[in-house]
C-alpha atoms as a PDB file:
ATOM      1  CA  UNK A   1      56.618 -83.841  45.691  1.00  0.00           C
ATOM      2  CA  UNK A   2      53.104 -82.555  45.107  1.00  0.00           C
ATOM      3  CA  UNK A   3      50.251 -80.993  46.389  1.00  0.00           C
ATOM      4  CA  UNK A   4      48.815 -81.147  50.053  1.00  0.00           C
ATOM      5  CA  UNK A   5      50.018 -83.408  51.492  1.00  0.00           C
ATOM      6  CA  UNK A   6      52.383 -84.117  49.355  1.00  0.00           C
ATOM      7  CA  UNK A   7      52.381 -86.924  46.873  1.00  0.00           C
ATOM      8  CA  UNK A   8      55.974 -88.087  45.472  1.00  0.00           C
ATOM      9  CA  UNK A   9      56.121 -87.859  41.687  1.00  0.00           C
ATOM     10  CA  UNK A  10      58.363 -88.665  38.689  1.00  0.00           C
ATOM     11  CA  UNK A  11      58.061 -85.607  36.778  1.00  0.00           C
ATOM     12  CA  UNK A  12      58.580 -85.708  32.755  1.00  0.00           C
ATOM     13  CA  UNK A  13      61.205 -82.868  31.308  1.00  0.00           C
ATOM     14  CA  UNK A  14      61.065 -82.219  27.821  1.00  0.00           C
ATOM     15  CA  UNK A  15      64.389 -80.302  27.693  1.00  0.00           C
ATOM     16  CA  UNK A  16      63.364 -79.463  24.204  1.00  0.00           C
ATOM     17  CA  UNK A  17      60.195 -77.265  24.920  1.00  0.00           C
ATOM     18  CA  UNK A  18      60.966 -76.859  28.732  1.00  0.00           C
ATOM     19  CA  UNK A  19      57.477 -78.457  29.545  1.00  0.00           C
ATOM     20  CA  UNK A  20      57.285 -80.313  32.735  1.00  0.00           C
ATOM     21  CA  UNK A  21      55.023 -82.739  33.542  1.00  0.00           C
ATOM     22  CA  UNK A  22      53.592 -85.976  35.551  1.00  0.00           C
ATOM     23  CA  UNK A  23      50.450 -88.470  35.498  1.00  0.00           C
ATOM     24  CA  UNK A  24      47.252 -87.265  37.250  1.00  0.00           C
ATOM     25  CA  UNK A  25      44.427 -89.394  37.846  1.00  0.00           C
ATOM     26  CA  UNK A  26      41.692 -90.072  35.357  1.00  0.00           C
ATOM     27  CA  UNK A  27      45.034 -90.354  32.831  1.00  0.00           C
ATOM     28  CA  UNK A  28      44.554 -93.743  31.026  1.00  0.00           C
ATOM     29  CA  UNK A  29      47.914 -95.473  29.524  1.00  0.00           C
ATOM     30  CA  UNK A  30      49.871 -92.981  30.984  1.00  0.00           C
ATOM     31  CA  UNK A  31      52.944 -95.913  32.119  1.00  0.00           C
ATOM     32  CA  UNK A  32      52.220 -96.316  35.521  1.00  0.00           C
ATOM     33  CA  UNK A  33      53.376 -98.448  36.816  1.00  0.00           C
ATOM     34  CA  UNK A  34      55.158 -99.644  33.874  1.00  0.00           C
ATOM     35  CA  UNK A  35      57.829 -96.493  32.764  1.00  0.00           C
ATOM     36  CA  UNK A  36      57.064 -94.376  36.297  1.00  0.00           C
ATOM     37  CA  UNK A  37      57.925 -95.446  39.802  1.00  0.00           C
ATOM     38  CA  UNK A  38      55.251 -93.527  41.256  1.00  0.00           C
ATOM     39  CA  UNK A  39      51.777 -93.687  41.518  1.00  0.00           C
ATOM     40  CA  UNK A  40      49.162 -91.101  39.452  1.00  0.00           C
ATOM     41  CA  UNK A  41      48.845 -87.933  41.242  1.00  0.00           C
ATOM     42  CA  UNK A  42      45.152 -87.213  43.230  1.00  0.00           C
ATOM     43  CA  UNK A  43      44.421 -84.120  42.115  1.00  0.00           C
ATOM     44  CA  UNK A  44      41.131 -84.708  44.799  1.00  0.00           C
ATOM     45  CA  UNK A  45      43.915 -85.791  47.709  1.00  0.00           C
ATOM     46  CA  UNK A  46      45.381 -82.097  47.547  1.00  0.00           C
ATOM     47  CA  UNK A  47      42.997 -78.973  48.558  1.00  0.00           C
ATOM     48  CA  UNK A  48      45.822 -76.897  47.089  1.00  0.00           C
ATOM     49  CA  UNK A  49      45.059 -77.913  43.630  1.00  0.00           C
ATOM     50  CA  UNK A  50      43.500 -75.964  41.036  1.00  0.00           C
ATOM     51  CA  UNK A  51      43.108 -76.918  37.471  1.00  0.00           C
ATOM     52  CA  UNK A  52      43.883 -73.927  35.541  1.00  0.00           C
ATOM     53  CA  UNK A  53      40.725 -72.720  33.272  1.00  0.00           C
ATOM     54  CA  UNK A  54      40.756 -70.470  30.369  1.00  0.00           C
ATOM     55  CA  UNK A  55      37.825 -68.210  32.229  1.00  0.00           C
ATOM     56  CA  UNK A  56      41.081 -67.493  34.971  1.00  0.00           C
ATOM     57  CA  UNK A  57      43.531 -66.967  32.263  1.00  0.00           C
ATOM     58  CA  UNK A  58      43.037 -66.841  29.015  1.00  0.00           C
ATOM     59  CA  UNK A  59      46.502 -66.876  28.140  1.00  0.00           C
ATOM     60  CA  UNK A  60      47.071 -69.715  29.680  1.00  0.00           C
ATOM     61  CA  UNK A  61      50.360 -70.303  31.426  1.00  0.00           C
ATOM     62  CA  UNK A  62      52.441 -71.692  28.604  1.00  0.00           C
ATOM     63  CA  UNK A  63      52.736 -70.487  25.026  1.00  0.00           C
ATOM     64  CA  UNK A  64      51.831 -73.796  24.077  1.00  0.00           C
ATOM     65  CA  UNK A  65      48.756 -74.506  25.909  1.00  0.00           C
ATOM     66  CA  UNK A  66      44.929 -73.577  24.120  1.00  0.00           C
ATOM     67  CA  UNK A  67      42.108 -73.569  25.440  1.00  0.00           C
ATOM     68  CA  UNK A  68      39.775 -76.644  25.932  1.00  0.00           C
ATOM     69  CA  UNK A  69      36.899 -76.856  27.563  1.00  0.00           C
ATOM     70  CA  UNK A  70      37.506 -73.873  29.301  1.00  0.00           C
ATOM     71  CA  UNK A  71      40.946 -75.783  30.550  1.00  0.00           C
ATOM     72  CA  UNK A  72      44.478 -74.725  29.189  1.00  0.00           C
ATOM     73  CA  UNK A  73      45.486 -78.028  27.641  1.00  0.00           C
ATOM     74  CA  UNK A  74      49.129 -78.876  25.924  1.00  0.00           C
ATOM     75  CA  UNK A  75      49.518 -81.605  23.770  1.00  0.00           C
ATOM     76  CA  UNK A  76      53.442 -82.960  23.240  1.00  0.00           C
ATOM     77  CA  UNK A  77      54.465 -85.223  20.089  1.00  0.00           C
ATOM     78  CA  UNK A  78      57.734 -86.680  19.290  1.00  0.00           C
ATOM     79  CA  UNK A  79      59.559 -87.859  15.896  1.00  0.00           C
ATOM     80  CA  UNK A  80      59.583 -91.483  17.284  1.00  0.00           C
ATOM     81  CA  UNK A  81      55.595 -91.381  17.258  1.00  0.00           C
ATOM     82  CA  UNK A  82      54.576 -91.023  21.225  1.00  0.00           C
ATOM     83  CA  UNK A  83      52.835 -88.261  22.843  1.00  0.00           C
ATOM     84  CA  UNK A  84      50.822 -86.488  25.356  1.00  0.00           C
ATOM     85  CA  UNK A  85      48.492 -84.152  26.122  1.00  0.00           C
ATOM     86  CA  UNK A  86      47.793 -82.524  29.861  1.00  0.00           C
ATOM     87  CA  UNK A  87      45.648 -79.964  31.099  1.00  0.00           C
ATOM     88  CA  UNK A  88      47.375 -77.221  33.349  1.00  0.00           C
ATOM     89  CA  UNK A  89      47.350 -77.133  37.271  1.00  0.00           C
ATOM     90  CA  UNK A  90      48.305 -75.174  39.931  1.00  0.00           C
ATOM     91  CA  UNK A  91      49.710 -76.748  43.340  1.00  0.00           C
ATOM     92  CA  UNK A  92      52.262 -76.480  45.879  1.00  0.00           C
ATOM     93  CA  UNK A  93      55.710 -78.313  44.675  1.00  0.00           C
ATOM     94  CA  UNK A  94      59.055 -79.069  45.693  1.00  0.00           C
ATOM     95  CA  UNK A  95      62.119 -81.000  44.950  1.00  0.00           C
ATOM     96  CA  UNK A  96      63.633 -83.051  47.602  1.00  0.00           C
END
């Protein structure tokens, strides 16, 4: 569960980078509702949200993330030929 209120979500492990992750909106071909049971998250639904830009942290949170547009973005691929890419965020969380 997600953001304010919160919104349910499947969240994506990749136990080989220890990246965690789930489908926002604007996401297109991201398998919902096809290979997740829940729906995108609303970033807009949730006035705890903040998309994490590079002018905040130019870091970034995760070694892997660059900067993009002045957003810290982290693109995933895998040997069987899928991936991903995401933009970091910032919300309230928990695991039920």
């Amino acid at each position: 569960w997600c953001g304010t209120p919160p919104q349910r979500q499947t969240v994506i492990v990749d136990t080989g980078s220890g990246v965690t992750a789930f489908p926002c909106s604007g996401c297109s071909d991201c398998g919902v509702p096809d290979y997740h049971i829940d729906k995108l998250f609303v970033e807009e639904d949730s006035p705890t949200f903040q998309a994490r830009t590079c002018d905040e942290a130019p870091d970034c949170v995760s070694e892997r993330s660059r900067c993009t547009n002045n957003k810290c973005t982290i693109t995933m691929s895998y040997a069987e030929g899928s991936r991903w890419t995401a933009y970091e965020g910032i919300d309230r969380c928990y695991v039920a």
